[in-house]
Protein backbone atom coordinates (compact mmCIF):
# COMPACT_ATOMS: atom_id res chain seq x y z
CA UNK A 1 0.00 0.00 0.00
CA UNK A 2 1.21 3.61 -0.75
CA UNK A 3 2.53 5.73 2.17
CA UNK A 4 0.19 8.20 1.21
CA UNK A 5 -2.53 5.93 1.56
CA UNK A 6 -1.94 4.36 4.81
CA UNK A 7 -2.12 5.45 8.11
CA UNK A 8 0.60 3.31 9.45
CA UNK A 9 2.58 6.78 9.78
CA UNK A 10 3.08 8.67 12.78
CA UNK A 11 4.69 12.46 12.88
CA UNK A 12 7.12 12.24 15.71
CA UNK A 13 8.53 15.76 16.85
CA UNK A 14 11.73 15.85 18.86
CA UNK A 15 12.80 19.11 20.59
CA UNK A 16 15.38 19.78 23.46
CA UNK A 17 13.15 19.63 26.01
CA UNK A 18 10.36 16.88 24.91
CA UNK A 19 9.17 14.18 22.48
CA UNK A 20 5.49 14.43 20.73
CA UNK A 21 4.31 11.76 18.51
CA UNK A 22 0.68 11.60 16.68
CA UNK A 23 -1.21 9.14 14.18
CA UNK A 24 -3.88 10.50 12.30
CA UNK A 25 -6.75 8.69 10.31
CA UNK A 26 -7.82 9.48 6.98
CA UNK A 27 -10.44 12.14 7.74
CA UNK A 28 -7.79 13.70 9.91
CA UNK A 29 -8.71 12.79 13.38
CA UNK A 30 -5.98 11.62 16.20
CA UNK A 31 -6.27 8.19 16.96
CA UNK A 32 -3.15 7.94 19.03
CA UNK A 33 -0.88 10.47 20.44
CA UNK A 34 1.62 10.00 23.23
CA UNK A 35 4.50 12.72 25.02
CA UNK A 36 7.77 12.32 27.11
CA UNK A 37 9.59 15.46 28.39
CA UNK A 38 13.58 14.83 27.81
CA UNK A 39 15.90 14.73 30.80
CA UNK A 40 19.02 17.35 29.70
CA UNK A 41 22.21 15.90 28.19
CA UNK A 42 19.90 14.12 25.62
CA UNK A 43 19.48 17.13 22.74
CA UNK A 44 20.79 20.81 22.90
CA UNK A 45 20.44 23.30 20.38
CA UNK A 46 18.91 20.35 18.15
CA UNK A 47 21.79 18.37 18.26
CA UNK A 48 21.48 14.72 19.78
CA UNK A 49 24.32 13.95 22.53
CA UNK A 50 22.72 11.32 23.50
CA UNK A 51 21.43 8.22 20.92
CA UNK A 52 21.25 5.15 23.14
CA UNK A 53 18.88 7.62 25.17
CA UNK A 54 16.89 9.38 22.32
CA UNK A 55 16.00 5.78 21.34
CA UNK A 56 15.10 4.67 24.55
CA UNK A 57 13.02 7.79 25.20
CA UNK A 58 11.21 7.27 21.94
CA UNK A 59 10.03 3.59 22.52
CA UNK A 60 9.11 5.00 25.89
CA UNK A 61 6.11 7.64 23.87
CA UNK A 62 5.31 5.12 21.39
CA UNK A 63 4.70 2.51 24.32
CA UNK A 64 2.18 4.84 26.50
CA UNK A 65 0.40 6.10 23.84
CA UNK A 66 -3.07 6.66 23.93
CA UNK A 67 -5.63 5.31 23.40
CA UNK A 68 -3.47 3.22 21.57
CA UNK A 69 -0.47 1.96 22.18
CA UNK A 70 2.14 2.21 19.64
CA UNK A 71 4.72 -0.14 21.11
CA UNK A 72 4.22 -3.19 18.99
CA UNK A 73 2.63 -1.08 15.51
CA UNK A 74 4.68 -3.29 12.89
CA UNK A 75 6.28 -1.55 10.13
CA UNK A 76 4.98 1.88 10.98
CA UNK A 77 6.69 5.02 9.09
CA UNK A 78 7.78 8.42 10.77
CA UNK A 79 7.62 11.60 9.53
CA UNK A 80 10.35 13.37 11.56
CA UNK A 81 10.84 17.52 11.95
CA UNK A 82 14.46 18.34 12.37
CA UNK A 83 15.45 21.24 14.55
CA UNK A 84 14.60 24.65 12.75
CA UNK A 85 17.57 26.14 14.39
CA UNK A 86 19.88 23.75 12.17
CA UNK A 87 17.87 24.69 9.09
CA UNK A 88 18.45 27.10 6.81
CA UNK A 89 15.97 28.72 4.78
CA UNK A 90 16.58 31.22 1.95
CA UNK A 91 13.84 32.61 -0.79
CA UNK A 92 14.27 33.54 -4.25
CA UNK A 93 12.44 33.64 -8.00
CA UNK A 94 13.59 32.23 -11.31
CA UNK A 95 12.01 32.72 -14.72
CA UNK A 96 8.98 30.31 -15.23
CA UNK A 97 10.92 29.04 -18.13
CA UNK A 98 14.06 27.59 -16.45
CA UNK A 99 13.40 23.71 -15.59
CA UNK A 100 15.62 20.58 -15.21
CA UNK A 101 19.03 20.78 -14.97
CA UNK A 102 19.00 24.14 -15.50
CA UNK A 103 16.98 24.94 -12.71
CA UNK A 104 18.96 22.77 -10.21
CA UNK A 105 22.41 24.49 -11.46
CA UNK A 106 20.51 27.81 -11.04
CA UNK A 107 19.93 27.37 -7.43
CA UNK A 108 23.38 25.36 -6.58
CA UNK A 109 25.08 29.31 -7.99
CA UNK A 110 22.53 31.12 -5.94
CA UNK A 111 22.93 29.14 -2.63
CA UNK A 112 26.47 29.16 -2.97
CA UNK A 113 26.91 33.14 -2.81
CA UNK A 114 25.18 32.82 0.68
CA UNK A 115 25.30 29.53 2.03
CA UNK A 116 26.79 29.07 5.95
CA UNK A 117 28.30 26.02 5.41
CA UNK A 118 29.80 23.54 3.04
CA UNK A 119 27.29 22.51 0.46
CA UNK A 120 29.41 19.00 -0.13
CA UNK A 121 28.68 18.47 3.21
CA UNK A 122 24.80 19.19 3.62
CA UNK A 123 21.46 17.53 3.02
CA UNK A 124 18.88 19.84 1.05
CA UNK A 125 15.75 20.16 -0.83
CA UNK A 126 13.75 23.18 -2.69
CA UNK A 127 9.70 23.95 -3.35
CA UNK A 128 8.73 25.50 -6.28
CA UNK A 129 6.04 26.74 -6.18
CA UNK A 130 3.56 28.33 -9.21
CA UNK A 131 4.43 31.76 -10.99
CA UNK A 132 3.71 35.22 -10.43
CA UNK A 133 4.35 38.52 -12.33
CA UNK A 134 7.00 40.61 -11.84
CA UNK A 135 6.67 43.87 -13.81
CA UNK A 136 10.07 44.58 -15.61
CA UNK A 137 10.81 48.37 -15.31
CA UNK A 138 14.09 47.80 -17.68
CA UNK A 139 12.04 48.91 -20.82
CA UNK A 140 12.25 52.35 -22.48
CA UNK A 141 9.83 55.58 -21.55
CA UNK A 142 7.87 54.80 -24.02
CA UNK A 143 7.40 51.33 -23.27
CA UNK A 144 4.62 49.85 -21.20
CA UNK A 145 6.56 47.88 -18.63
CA UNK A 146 6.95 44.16 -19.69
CA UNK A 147 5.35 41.03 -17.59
CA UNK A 148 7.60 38.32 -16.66
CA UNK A 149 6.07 35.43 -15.06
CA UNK A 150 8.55 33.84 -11.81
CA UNK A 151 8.48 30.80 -10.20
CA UNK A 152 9.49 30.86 -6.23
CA UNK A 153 12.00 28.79 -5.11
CA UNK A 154 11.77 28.05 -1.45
CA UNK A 155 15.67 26.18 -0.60
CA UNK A 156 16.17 24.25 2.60
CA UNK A 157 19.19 22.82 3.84
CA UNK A 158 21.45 21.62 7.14
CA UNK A 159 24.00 19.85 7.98
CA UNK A 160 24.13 16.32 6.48
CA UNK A 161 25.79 14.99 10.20
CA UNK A 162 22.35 16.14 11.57
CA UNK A 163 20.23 13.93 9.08
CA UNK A 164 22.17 11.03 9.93
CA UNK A 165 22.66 11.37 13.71
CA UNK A 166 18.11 11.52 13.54
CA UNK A 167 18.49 8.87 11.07
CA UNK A 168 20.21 6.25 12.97
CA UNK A 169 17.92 6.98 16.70
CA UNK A 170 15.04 6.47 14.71
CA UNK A 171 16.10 3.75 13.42
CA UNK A 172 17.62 1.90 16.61
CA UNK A 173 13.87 2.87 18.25
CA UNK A 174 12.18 0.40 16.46
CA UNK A 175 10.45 2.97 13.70
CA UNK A 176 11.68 3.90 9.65
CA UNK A 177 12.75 6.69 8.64
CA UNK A 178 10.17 7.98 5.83
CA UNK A 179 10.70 12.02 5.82
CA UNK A 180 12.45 14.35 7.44
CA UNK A 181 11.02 17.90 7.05
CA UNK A 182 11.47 21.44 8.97
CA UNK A 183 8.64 22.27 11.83
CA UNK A 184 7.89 25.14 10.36
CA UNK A 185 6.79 23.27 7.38
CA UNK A 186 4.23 21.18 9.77
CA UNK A 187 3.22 23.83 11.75
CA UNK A 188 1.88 25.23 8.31
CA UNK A 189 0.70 22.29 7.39
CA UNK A 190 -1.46 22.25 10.50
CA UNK A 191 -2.47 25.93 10.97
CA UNK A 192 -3.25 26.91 7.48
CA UNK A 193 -6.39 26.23 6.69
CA UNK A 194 -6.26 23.83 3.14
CA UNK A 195 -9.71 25.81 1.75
CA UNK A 196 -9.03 29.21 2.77
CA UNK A 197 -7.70 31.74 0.30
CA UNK A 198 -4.89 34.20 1.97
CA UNK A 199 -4.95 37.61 0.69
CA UNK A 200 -1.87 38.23 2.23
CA UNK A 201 0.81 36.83 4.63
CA UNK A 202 0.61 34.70 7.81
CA UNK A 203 3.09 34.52 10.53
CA UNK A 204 3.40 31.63 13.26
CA UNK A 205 4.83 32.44 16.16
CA UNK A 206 5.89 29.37 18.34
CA UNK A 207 6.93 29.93 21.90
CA UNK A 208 9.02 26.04 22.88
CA UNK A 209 10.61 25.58 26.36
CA UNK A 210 14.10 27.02 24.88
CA UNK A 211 13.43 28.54 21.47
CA UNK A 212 10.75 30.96 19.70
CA UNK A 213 10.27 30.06 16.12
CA UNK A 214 8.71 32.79 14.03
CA UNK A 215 7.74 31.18 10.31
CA UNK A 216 5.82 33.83 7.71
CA UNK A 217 4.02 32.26 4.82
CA UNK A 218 2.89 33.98 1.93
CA UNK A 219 -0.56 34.21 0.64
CA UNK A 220 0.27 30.75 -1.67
CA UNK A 221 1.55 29.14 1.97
CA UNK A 222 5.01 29.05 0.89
CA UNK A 223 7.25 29.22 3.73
CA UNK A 224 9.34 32.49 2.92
CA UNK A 225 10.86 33.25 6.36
CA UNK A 226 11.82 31.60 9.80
CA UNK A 227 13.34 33.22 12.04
CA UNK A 228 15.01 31.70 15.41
CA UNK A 229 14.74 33.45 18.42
CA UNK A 230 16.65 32.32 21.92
CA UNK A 231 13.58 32.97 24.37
CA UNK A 232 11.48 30.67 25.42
CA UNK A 233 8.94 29.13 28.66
CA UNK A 234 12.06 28.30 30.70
CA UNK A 235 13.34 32.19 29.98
CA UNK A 236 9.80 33.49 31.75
CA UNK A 237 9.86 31.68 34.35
CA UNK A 238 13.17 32.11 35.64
CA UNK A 239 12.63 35.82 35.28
CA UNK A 240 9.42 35.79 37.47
CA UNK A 241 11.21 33.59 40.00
CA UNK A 242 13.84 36.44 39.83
CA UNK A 243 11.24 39.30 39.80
CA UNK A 244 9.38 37.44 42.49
CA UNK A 245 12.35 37.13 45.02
CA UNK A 246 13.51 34.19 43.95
CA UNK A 247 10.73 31.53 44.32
CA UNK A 248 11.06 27.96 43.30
CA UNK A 249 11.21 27.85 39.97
CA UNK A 250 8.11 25.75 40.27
CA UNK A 251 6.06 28.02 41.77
CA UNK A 252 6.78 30.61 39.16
CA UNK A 253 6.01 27.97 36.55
CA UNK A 254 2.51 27.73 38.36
CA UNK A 255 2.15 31.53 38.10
CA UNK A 256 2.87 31.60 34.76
CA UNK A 257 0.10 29.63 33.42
CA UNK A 258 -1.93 30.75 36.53
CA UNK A 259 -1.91 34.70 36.13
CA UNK A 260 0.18 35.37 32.79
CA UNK A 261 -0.58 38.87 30.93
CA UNK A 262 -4.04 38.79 32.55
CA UNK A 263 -4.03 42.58 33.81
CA UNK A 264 -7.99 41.85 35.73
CA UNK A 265 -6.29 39.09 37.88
CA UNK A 266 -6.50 40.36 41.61
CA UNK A 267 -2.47 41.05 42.86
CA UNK A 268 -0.66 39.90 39.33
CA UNK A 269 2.87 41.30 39.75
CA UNK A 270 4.04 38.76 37.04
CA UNK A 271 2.50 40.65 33.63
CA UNK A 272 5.27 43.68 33.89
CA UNK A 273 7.96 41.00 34.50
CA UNK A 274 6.48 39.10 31.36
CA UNK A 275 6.34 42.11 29.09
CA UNK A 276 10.34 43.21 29.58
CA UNK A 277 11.03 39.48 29.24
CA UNK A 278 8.61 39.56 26.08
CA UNK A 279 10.52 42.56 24.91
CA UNK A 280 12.81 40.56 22.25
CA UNK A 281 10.10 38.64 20.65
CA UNK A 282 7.79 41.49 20.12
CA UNK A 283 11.13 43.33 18.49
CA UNK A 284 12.13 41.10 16.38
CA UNK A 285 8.26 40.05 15.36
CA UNK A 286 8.15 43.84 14.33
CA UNK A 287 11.44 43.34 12.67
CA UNK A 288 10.78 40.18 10.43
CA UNK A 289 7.14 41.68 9.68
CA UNK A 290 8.92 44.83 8.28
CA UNK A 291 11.66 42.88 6.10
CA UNK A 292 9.22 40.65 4.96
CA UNK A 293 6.84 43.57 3.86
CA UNK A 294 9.54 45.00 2.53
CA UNK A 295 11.24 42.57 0.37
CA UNK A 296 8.27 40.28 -0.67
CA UNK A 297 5.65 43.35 -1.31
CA UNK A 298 3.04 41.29 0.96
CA UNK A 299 1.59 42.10 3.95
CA UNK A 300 1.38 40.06 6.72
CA UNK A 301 -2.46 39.84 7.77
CA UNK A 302 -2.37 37.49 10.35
CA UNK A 303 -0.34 36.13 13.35
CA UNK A 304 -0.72 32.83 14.50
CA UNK A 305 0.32 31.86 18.56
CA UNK A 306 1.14 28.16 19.27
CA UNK A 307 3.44 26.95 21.66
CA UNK A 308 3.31 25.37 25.56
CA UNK A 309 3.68 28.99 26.06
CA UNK A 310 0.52 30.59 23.90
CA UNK A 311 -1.81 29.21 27.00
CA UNK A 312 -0.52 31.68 29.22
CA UNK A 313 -4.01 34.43 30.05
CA UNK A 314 -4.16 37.10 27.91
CA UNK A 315 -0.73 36.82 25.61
CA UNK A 316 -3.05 37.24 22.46
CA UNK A 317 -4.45 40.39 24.19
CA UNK A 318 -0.43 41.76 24.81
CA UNK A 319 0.38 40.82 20.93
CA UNK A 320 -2.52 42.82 20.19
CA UNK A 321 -1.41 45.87 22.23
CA UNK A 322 2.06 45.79 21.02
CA UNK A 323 1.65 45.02 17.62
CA UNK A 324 -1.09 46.67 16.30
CA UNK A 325 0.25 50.49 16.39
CA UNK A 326 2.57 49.23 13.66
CA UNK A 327 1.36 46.34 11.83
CA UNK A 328 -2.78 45.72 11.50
CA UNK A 329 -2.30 42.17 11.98
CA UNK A 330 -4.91 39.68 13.26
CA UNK A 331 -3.71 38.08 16.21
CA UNK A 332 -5.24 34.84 17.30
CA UNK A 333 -4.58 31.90 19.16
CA UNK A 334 -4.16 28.32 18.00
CA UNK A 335 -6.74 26.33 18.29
CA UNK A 336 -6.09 22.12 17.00
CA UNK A 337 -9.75 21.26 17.44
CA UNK A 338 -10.93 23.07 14.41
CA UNK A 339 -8.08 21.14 12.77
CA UNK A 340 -8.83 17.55 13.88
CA UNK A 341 -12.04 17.45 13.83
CA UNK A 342 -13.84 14.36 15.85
CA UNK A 343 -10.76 13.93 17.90
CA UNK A 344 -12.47 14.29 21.27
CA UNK A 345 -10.42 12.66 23.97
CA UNK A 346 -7.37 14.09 22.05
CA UNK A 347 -8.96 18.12 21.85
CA UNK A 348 -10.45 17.39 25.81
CA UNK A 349 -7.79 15.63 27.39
CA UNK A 350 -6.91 17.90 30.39
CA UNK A 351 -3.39 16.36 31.49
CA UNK A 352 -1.94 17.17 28.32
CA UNK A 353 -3.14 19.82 26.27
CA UNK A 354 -3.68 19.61 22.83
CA UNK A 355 -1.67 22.57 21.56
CA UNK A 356 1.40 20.60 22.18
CA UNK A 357 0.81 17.89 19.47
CA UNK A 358 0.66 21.08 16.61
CA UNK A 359 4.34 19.92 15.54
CA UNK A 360 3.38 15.83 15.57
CA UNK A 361 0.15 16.07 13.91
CA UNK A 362 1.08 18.47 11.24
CA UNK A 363 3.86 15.71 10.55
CA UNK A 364 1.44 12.79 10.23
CA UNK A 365 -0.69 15.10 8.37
CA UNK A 366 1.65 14.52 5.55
CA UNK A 367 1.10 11.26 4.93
CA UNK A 368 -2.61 12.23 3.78
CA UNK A 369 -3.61 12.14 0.51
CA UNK A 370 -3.42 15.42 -0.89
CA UNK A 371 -2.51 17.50 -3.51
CA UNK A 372 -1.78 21.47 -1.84
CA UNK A 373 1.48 22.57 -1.60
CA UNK A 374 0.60 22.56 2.33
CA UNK A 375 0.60 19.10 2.33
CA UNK A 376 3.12 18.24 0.15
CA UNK A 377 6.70 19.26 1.08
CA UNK A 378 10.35 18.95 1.63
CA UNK A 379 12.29 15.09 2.40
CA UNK A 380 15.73 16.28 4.09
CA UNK A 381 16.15 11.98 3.30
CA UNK A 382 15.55 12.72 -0.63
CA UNK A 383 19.27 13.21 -1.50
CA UNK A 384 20.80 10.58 1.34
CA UNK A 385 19.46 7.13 0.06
């Protein structure tokens, strides 16, 4: 049976700080989901020190999933995110014209002029995705200005060492190694809605334990930013443990999710300690908003917040505040039972809240049947077999 076909495919999403896993059906409702939080040591910064353990970790998930375990699913596929702080992203347009070989030796000479690291040495894949005009101004006065249709080339690559240090845990935890993708690329997968039409851009913000990821897609959902930011949960609540004269770290985790930007909550002293720790991520949201405006001549309509952080009270209400004098962007929090529709005990399970599957299910989301560039996407595993 064809991969695309079958839901013996699970997204598995593997950050510093935790492990999420998800199986969808075909009519894209969780039937089994399962989480571990990872003890430190195992991955930093997205790279695995750890493989024996990442394994072991792994089996751990798939064993107490619910409400079906995963522990003994033969042959089943996973569609892995790599860390978006490995991956690098870059944009760019080509004639409509170019194809084949052309095309590929195109984009090898544009990489190379900006590429971080050695290309000999990297695993990589590109999205094309369907032309738009570009008005040539090159043409005399007298001229009307000619139309050239482009193509956009979205270009991903990391490290090949990377690929094959995921490659191998997955492997040695019982599972194969299908595709390897970015998160960004399933967090769009998951948060753009397949039917609606985007005027203009959407930005995700995710707020992790360690890292904020901020992704803008344009109105076709092509992926045409991502930007890495070094704040995240553990960041706020060491500063309101700070702020608060140095409580257990515990306590100001409670707080956190307890009180967060709400300004109505009786005696919160936590919201002005939140906003200066907030500072950098509403700055550099402004700042990525701006360049993308400004180079892609799009405007960014709406911003999406996900993220074990993006429960906190009231942190659509600060975005709002903050953001709105500059940008008219529609802020709005995520919300995954619109997306998996029928999913009950998954949406309504209280111990672990949905929001933190967005990564895993927009992974197994891939392995649906469909032809939107949403769905379809990069293999970081394309170039390596």
């Amino acid at each position: 049976m064809d991969l695309f076909q079958s839901v013996d495919t699970i997204g598995l999403d593997i950050s510093d700080y935790s492990i999420e896993v998800a199986q969808v059906d075909r009519k894209k409702r969780v039937v089994s989901f399962g989480r571990g939080v990872l003890e430190p040591g195992i991955v930093e910064s997205g790279k695995i020190l750890d493989k024996p353990r990442l394994a072991e970790q792994i089996k751990r998930v798939l064993k107490s999933a619910r409400p079906k375990s995963l522990e003994k699913a033969k042959s089943l596929k996973a569609i892995v995110s790599l860390p978006e702080t490995r991956i690098f992203t870059h944009r760019f347009e080509v004639d409509q014209g170019v194809k084949g070989e052309e095309l590929k030796n195109m984009i090898y000479e544009e990489v190379l002029k900006i590429f971080p690291f050695d290309l000999q040495k990297s695993s990589w894949d590109y999205l094309a995705f369907p032309s738009k005009v570009v008005s040539n101004s090159k043409t005399s006065p007298t001229q009307a200005p000619l139309a050239r249709y482009k193509n956009t080339i979205i270009y991903f690559a990391l490290p090949k060492d990377i690929v094959v240090d995921y490659f191998e845990v997955i492997q040695n935890s019982g599972l194969s190694p299908h595709l390897f993708e970015s998160e960004s690329q399933a967090l769009g997968r998951v948060m753009l809605q397949e039917e609606q039409h985007y005027k203009g851009g959407t930005a995700i913000l995710d707020i992790g334990a360690k890292n904020t990821i901020l992704a803008i897609f344009d109105s076709r959902k092509a992926l045409s930013l991502s930007v890495t930011i070094p704040i995240g949960g553990w960041n706020f609540s060491e500063e309101i443990a700070k702020g608060k004269g140095g409580i257990l770290f515990e306590d100001a985790e409670q707080d956190k999710r307890a009180l967060g930007f709400n300004q109505n909550a009786p005696g919160n002293t936590i919201r002005p300690i939140l906003a200066k720790a907030f500072a950098k991520i509403i700055a550099e949201t402004q700042k990525s908003i701006s360049y993308y405006t400004s180079t892609f001549r799009e405007s960014v309509d709406s911003l999406v917040i996900c993220g074990g952080s993006s429960m906190m009270p009231d942190i659509d209400v600060y975005f709002r505040e903050n953001l709105d004098g500059q940008f008219p962007v529609n802020v709005q929090l995520a919300n995954l039972g619109d997306k998996v529709i029928g999913s009950k005990g998954f949406v309504n399970d209280k111990n672990v809240p949905a929001i933190l599957f967005s990564g895993a299910v927009g992974l197994a989301m891939r392995a649906l049947d469909h032809d939107d560039l949403a769905h379809r996407g990069i293999n970081f595993l394309k170039r390596m077999k």
